[in-house]
N, C-alpha and C. Protein backbone atom coordinates (compact mmCIF):
# COMPACT_ATOMS: atom_id res chain seq x y z
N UNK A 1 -43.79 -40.51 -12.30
CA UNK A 1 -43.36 -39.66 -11.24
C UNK A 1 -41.84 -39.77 -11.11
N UNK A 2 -41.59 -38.64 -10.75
CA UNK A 2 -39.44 -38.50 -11.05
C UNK A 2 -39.02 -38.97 -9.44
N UNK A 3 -38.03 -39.41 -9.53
CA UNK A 3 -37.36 -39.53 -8.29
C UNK A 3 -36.86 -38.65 -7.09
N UNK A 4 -37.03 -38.50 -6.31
CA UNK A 4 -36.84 -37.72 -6.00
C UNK A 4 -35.32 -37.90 -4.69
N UNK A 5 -34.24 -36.75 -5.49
CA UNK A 5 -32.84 -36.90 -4.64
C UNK A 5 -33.08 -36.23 -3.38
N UNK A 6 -31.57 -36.75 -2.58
CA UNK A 6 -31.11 -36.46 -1.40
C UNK A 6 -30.32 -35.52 -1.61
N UNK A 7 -30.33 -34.46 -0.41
CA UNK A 7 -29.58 -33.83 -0.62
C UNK A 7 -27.90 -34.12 -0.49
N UNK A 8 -27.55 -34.88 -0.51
CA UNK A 8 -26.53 -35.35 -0.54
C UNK A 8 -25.91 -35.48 -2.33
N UNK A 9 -27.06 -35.82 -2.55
CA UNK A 9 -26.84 -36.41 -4.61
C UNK A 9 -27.12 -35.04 -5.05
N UNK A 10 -28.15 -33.75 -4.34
CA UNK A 10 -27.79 -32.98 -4.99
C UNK A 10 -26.64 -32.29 -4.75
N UNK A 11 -26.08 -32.06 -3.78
CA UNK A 11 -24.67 -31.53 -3.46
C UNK A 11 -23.69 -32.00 -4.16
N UNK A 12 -23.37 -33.45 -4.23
CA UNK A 12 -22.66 -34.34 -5.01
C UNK A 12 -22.66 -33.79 -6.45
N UNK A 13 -23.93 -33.51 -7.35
CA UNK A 13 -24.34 -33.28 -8.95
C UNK A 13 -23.35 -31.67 -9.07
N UNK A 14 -24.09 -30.96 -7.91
CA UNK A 14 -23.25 -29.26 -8.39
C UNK A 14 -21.62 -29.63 -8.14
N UNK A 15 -21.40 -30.09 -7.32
CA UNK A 15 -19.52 -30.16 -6.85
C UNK A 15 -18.91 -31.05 -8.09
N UNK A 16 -19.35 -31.89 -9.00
CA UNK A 16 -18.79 -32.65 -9.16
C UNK A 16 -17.34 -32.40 -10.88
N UNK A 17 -17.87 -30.93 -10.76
CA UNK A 17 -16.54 -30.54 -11.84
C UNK A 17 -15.57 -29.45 -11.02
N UNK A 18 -16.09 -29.52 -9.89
CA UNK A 18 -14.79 -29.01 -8.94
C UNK A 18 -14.10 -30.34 -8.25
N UNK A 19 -12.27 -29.55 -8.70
CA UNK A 19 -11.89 -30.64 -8.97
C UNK A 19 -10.78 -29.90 -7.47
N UNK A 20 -10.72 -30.53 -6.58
CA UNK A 20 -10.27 -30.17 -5.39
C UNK A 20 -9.07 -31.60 -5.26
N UNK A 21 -7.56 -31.23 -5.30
CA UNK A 21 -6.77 -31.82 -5.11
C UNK A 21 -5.80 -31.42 -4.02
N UNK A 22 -4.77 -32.15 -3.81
CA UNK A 22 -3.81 -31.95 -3.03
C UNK A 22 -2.89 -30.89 -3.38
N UNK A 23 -2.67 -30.64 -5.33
CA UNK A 23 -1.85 -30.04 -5.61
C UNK A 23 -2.19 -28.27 -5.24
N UNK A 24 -3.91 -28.49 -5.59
CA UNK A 24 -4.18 -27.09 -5.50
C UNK A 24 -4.28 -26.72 -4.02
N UNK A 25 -4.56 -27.34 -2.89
CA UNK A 25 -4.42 -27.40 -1.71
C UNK A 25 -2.81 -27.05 -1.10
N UNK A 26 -2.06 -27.48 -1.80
CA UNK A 26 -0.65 -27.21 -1.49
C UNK A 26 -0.25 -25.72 -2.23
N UNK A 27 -0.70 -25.39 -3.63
CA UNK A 27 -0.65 -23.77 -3.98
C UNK A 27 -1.01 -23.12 -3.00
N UNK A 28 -2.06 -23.12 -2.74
CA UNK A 28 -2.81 -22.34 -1.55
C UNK A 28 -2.34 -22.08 -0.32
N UNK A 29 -1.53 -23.23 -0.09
CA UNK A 29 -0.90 -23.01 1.23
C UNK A 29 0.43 -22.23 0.93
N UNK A 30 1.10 -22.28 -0.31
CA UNK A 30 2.24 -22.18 -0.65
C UNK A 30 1.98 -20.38 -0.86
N UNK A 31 1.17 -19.88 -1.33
CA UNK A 31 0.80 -18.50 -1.25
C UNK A 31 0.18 -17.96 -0.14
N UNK A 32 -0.43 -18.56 0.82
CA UNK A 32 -0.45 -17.96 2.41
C UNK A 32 0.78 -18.23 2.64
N UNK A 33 1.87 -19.04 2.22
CA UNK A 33 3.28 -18.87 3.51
C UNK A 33 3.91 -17.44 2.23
N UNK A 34 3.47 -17.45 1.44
CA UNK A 34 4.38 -16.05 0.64
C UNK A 34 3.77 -14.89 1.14
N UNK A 35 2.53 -14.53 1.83
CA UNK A 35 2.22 -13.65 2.30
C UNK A 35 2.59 -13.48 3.51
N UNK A 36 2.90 -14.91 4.73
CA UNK A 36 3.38 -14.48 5.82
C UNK A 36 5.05 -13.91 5.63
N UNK A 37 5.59 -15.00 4.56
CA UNK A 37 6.95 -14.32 4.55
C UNK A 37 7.15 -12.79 4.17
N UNK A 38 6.20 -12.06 3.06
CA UNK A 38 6.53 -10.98 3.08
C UNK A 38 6.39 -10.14 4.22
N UNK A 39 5.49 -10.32 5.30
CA UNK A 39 5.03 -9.47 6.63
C UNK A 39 6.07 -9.72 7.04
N UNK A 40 6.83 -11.01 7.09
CA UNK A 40 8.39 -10.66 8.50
C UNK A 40 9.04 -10.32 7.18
N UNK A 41 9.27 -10.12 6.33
CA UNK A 41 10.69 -9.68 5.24
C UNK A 41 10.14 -8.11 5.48
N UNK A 42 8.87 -7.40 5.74
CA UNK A 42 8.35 -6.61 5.92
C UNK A 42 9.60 -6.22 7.61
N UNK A 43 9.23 -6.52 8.22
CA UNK A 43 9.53 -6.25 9.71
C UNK A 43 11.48 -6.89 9.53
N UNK A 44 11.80 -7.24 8.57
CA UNK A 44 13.59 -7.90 8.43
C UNK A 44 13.78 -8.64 9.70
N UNK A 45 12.73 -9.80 9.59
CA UNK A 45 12.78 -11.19 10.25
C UNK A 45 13.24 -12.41 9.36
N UNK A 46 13.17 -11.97 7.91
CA UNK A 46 13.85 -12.92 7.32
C UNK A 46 14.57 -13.00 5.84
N UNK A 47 15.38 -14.00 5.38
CA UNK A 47 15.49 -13.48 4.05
C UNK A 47 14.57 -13.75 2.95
N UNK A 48 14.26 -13.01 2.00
CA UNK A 48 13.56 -13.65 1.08
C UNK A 48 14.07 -14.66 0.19
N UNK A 49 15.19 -14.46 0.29
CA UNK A 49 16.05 -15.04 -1.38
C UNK A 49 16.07 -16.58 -0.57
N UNK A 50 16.58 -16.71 0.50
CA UNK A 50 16.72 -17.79 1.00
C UNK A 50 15.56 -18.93 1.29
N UNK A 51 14.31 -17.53 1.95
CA UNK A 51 13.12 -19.05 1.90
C UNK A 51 12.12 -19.08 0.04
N UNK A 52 12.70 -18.60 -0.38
CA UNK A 52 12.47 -18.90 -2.33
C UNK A 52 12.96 -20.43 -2.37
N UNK A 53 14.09 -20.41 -2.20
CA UNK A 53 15.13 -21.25 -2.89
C UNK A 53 14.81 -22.65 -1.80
N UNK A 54 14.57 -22.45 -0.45
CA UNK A 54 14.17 -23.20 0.79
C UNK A 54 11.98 -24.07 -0.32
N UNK A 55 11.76 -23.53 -0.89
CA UNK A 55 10.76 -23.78 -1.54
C UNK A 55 10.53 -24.79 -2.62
N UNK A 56 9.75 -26.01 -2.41
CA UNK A 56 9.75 -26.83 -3.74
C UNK A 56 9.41 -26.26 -4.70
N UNK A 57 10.00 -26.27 -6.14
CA UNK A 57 9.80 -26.04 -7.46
C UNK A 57 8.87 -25.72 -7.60
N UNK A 58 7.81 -26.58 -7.77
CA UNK A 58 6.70 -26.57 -8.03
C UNK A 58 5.59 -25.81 -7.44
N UNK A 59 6.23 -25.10 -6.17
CA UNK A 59 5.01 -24.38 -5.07
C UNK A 59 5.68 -22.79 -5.38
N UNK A 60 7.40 -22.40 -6.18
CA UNK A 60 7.52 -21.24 -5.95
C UNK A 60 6.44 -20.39 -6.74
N UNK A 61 6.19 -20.42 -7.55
CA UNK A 61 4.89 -19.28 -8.32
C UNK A 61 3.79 -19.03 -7.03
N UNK A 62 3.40 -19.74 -6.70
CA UNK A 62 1.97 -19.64 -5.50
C UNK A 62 2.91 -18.83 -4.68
N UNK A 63 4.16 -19.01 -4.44
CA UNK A 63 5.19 -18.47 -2.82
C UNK A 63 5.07 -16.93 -3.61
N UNK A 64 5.40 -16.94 -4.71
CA UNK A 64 6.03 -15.57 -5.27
C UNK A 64 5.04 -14.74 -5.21
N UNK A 65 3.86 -14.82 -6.04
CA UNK A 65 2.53 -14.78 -5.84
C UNK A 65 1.56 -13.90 -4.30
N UNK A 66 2.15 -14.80 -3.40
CA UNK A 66 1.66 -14.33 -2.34
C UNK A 66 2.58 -13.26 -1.50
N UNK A 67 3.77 -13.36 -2.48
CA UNK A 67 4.85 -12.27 -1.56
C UNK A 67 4.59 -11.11 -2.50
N UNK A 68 4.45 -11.20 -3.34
CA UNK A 68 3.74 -10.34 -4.61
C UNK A 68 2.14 -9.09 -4.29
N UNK A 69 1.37 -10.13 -3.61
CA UNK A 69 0.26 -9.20 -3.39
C UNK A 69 0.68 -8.49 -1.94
N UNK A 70 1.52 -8.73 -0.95
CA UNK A 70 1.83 -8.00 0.03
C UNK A 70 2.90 -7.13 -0.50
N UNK A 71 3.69 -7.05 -1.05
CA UNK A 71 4.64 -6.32 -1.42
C UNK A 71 4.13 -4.94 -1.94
N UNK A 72 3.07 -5.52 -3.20
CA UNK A 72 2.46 -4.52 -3.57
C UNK A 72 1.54 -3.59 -3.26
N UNK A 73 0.70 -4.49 -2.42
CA UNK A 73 0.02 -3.21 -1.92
C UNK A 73 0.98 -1.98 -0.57
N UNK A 74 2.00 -2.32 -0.40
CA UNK A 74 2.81 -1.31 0.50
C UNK A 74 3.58 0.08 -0.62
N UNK A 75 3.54 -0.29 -1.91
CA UNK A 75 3.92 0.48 -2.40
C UNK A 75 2.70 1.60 -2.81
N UNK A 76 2.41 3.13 -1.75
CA UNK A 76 1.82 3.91 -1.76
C UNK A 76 2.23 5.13 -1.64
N UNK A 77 1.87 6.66 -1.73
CA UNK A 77 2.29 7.73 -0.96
C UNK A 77 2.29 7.51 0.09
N UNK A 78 3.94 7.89 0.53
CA UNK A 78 4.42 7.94 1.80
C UNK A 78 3.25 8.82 2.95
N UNK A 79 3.37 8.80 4.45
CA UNK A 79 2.82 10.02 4.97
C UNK A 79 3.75 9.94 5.89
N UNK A 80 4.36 9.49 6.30
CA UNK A 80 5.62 9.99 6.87
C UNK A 80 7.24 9.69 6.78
N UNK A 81 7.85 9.59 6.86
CA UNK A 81 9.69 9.55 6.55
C UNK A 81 9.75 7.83 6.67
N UNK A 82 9.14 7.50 7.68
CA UNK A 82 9.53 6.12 8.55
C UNK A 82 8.70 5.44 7.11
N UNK A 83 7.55 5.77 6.62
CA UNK A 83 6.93 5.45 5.59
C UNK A 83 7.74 5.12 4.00
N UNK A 84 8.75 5.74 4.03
CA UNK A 84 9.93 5.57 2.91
C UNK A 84 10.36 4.64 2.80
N UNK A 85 11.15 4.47 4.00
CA UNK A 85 11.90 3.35 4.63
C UNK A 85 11.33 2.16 4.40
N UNK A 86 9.79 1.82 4.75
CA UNK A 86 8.87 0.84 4.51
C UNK A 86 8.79 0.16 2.52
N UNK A 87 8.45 1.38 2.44
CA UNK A 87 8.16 1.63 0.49
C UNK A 87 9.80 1.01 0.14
N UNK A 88 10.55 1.09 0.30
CA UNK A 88 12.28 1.06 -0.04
C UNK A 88 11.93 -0.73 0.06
N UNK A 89 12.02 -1.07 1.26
CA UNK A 89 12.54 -2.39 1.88
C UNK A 89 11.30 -3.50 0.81
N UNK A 90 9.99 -2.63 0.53
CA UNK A 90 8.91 -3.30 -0.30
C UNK A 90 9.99 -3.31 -1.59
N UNK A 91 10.15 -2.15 -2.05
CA UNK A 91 10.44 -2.43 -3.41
C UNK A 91 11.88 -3.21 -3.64
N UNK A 92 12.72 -3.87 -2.59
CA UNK A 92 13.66 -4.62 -2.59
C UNK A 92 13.20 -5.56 -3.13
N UNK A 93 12.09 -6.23 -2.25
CA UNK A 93 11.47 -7.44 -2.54
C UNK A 93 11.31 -7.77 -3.78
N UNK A 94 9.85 -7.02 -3.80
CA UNK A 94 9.56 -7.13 -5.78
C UNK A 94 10.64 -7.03 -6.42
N UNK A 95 12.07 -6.16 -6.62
CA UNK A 95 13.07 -6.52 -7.49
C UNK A 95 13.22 -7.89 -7.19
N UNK A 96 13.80 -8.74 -6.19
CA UNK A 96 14.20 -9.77 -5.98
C UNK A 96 12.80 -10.69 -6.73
N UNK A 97 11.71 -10.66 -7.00
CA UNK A 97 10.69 -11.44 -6.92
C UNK A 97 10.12 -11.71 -8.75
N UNK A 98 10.89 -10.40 -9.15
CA UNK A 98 10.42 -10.02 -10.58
C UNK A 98 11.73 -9.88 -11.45
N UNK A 99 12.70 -9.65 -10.55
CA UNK A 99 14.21 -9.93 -11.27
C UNK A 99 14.20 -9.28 -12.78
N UNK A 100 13.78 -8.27 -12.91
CA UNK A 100 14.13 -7.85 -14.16
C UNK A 100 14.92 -5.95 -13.94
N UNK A 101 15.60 -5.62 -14.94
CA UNK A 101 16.09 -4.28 -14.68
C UNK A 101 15.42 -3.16 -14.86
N UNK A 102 14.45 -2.99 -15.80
CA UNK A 102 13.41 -2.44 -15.99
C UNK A 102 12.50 -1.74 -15.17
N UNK A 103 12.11 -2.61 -14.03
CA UNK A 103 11.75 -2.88 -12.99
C UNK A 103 12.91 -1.99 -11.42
N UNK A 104 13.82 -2.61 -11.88
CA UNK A 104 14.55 -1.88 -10.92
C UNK A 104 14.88 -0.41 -10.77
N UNK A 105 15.05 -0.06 -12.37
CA UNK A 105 15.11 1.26 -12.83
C UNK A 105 13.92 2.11 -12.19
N UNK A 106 12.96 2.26 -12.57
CA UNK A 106 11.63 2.51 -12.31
C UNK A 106 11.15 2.55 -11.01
N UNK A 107 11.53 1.79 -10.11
CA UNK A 107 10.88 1.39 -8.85
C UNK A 107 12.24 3.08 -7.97
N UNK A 108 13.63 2.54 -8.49
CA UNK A 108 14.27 3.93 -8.10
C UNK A 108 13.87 5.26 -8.40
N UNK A 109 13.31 5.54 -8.99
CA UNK A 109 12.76 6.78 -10.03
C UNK A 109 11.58 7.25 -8.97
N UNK A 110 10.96 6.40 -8.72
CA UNK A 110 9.55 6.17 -8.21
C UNK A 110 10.23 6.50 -6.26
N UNK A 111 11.22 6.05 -5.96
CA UNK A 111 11.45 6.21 -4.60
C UNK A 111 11.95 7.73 -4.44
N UNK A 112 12.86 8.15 -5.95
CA UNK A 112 13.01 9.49 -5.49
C UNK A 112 12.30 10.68 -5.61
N UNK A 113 10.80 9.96 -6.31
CA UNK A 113 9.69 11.10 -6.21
C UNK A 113 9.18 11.51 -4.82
N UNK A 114 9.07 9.92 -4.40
CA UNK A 114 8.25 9.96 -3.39
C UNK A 114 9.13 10.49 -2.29
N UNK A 115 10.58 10.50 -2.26
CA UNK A 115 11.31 11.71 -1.36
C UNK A 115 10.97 13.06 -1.90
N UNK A 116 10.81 13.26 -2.49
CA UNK A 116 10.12 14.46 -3.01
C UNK A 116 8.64 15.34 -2.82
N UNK A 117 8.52 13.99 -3.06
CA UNK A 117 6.77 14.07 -2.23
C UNK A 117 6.49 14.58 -0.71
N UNK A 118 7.30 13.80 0.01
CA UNK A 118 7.76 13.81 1.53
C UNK A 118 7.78 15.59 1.58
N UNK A 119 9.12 16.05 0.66
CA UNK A 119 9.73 17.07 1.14
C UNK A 119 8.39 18.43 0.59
N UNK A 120 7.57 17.84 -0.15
CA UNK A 120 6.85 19.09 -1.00
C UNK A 120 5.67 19.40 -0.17
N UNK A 121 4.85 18.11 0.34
CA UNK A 121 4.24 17.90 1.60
C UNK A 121 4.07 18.53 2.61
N UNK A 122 5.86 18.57 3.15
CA UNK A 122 6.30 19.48 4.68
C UNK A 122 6.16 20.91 4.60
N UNK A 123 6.71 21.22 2.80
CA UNK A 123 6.70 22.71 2.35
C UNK A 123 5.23 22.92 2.05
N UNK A 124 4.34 22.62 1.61
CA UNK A 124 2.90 22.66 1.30
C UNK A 124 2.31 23.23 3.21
N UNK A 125 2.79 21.94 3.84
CA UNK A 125 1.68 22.23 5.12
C UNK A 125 2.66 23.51 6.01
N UNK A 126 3.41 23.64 5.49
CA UNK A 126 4.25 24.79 6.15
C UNK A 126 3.83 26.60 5.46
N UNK A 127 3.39 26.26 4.07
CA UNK A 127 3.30 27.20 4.06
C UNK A 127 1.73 27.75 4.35
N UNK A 128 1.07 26.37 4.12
CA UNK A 128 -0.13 26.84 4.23
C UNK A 128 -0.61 27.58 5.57
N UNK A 129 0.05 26.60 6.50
CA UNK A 129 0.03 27.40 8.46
C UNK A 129 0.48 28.48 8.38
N UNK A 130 1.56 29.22 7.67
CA UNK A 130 2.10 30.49 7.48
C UNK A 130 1.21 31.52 7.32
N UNK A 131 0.25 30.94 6.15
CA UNK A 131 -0.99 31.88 5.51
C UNK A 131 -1.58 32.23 6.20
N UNK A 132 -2.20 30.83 7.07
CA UNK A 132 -3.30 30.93 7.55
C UNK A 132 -3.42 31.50 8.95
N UNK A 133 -2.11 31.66 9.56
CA UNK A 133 -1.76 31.95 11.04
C UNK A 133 -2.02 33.39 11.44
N UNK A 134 -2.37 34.66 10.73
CA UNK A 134 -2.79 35.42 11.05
C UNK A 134 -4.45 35.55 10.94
N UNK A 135 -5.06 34.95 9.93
CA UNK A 135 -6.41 34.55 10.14
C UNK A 135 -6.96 34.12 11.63
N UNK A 136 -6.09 32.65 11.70
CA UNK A 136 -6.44 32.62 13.00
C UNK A 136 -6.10 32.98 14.17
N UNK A 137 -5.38 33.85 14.56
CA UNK A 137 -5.15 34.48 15.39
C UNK A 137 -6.10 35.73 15.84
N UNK A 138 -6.73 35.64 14.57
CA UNK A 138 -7.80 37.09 14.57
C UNK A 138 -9.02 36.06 15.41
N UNK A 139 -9.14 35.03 15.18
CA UNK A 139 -10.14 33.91 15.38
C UNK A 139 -9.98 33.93 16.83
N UNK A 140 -8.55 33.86 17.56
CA UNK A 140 -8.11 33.48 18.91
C UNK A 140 -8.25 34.74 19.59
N UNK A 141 -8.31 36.01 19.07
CA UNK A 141 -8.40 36.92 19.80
C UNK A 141 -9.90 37.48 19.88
N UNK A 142 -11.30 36.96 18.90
CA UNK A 142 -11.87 37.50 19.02
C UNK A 142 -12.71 36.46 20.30
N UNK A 143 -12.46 35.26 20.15
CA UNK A 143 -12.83 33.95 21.19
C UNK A 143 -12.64 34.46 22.10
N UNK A 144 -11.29 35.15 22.35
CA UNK A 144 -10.95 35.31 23.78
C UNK A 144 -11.59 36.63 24.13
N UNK A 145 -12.18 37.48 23.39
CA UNK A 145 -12.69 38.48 23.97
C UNK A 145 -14.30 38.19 24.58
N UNK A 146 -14.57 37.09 23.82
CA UNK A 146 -16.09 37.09 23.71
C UNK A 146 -16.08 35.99 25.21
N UNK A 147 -15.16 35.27 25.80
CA UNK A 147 -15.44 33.68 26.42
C UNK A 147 -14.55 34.84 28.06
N UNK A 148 -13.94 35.73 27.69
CA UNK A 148 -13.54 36.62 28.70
C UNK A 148 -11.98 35.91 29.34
N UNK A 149 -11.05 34.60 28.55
CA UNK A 149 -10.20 34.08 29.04
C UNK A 149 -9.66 33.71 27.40
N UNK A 150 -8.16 33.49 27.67
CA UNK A 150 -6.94 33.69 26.52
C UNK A 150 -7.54 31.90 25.76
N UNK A 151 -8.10 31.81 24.40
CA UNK A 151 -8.04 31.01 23.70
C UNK A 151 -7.10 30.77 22.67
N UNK A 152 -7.02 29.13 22.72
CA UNK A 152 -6.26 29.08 21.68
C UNK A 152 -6.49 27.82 20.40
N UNK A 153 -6.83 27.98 18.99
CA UNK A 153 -7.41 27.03 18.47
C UNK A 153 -6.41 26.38 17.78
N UNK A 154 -6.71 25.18 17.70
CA UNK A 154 -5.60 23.93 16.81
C UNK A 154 -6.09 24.04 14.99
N UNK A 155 -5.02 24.82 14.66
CA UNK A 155 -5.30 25.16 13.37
C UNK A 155 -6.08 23.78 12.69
N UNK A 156 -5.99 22.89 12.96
CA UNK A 156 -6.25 21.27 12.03
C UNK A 156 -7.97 21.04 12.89
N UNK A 157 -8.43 21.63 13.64
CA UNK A 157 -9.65 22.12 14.11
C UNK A 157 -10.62 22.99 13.94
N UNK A 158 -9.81 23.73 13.29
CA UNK A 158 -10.38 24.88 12.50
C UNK A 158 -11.19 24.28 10.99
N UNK A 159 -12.23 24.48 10.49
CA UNK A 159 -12.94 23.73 9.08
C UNK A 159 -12.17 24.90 8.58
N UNK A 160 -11.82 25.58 8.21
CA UNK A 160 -11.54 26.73 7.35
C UNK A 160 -10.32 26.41 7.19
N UNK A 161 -9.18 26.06 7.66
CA UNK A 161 -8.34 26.05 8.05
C UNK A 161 -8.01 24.56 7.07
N UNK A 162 -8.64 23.92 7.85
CA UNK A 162 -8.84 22.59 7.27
C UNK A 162 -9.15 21.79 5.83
N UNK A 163 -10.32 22.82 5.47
CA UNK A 163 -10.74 22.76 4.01
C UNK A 163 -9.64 22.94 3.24
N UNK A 164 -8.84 24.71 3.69
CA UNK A 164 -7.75 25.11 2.91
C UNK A 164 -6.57 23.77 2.76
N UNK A 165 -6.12 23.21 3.69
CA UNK A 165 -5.19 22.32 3.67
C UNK A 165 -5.38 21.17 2.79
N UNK A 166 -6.74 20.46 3.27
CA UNK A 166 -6.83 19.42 2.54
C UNK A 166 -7.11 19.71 0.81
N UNK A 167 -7.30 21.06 0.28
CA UNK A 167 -7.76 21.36 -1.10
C UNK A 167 -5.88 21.01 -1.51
N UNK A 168 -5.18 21.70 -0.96
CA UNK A 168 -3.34 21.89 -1.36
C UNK A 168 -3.33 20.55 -1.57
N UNK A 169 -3.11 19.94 -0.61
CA UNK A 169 -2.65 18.28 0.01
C UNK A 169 -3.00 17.57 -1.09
N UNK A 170 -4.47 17.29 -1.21
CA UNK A 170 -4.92 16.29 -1.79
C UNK A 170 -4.72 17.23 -3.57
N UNK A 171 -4.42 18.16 -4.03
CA UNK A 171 -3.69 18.41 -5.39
C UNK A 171 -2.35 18.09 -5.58
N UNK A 172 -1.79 18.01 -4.49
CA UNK A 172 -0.32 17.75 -4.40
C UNK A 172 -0.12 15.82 -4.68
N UNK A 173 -0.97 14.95 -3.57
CA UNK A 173 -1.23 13.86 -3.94
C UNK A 173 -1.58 13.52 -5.34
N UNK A 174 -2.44 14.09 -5.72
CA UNK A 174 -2.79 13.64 -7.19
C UNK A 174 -1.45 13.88 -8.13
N UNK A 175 -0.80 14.87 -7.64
CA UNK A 175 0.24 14.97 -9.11
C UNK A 175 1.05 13.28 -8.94
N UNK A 176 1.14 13.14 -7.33
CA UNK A 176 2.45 12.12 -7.51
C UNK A 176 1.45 10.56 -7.39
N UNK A 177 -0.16 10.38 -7.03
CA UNK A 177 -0.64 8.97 -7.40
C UNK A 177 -0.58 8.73 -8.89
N UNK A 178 -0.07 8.80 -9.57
CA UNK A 178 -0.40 8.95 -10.79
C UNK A 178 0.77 7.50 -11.16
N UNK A 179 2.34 8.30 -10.91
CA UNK A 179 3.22 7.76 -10.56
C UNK A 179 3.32 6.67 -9.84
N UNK A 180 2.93 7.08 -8.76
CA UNK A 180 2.64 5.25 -8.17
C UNK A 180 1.68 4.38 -8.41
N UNK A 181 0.77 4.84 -8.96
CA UNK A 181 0.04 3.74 -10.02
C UNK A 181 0.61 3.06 -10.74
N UNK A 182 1.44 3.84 -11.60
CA UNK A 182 2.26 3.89 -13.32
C UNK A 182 3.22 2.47 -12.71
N UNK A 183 3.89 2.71 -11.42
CA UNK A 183 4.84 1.55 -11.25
C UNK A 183 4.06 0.70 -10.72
N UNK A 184 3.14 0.61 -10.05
CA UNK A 184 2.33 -0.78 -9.64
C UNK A 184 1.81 -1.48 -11.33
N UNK A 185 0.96 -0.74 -11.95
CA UNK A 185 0.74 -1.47 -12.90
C UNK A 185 2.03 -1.81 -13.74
N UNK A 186 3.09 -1.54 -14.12
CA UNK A 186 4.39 -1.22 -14.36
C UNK A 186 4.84 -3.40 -13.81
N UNK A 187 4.81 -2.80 -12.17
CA UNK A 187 4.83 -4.46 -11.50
C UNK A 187 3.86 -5.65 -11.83
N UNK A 188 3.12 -5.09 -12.22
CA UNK A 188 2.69 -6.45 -12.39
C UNK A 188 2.40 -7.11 -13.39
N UNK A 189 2.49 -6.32 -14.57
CA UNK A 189 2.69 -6.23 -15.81
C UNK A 189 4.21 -7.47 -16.26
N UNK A 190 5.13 -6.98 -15.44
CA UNK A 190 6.24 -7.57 -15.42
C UNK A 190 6.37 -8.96 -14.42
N UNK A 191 5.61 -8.77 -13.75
CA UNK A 191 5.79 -10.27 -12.58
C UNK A 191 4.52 -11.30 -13.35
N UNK A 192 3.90 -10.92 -14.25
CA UNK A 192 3.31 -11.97 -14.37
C UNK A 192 3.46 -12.13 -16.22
N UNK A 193 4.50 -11.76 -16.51
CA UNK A 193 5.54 -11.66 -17.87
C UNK A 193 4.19 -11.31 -18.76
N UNK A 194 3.77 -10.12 -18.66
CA UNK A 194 2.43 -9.83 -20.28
C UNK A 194 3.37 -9.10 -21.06
């Protein structure tokens, strides 16, 4: 008859090629403080270059690392102006983080699409309300005949209205995610030297 373990010896048997140290305990921490630093380098509460260098040797990869996955995921299509501004101050970082020119080149290229984007956007939903503004007006006048008082509908309320917009929009997005893919994979390709 076999012996029969505690659960303690069996817990002990599965853990015992995980190898849990101080050093990897200190990475770990060293890449949660690279993610808090990017949120205030995010908000320009602090410098980056300075708490790098403020960093033991040995912990900057985990620091970089964690300023790395916040950085990157901010680099997206803009949806509004203030949204640029955001994308800009991200892609400072990653230059500083990935230090190569390549990189820098590219990430500019990539900011002046996405001003572009911004501006094609405003012209897209501008013209589309243009189109669509005598449609609905036919919509507002027949409401108001039928309800016996002056209606008025919020074009972005309208499904018709709506469908039309989001078909433009989201073709217009696709031309320029493509691009901001191209430089995310682009980043990380380069920050983790392949």
């Amino acid at each position: 008859m076999g012996r029969i373990k505690s659960s303690l010896e069996i817990a002990l048997e599965r853990t015992e090629n995980i190898k849990s140290g101080k050093s990897s305990i200190e990475q770990y921490d060293a890449k949660q403080k690279g993610k808090k630093l990017a949120n205030a380098y995010l908000t320009d509460s602090v410098n980056l270059a300075d708490e790098i260098k403020k960093t033991p040797e040995d912990q900057q990869n985990s620091l970089k690392q964690g300023i790395f996955d916040i950085l990157i995921s901010m680099v997206a299509l803009p949806v509004t102006k203030e949204d640029e501004k955001r994308i800009e101050i991200a892609g400072k970082g990653l230059q500083l983080i990935i230090n190569d020119n390549r990189f820098t080149v590219l990430y500019k290229q990539l900011t002046q699409a996405l001003s572009q984007y911004v501006k094609e956007a405003a012209q897209y939903s501008n013209a589309i309300l243009q189109q669509y503004t005598p449609r609905l007006r036919q919509k507002e006048e027949e409401l108001s005949r039928r309800m016996g008082r002056e209606v008025h509908i919020d074009p972005f309320q309208d499904p018709e209205f709506a469908a039309v917009y989001n078909q433009h929009i989201n073709a217009l997005k696709a031309n320029y995610e493509g691009a901001v893919e191209q430089v995310r994979e682009e980043a990380r390709r380069l920050f983790t030297g392949e």
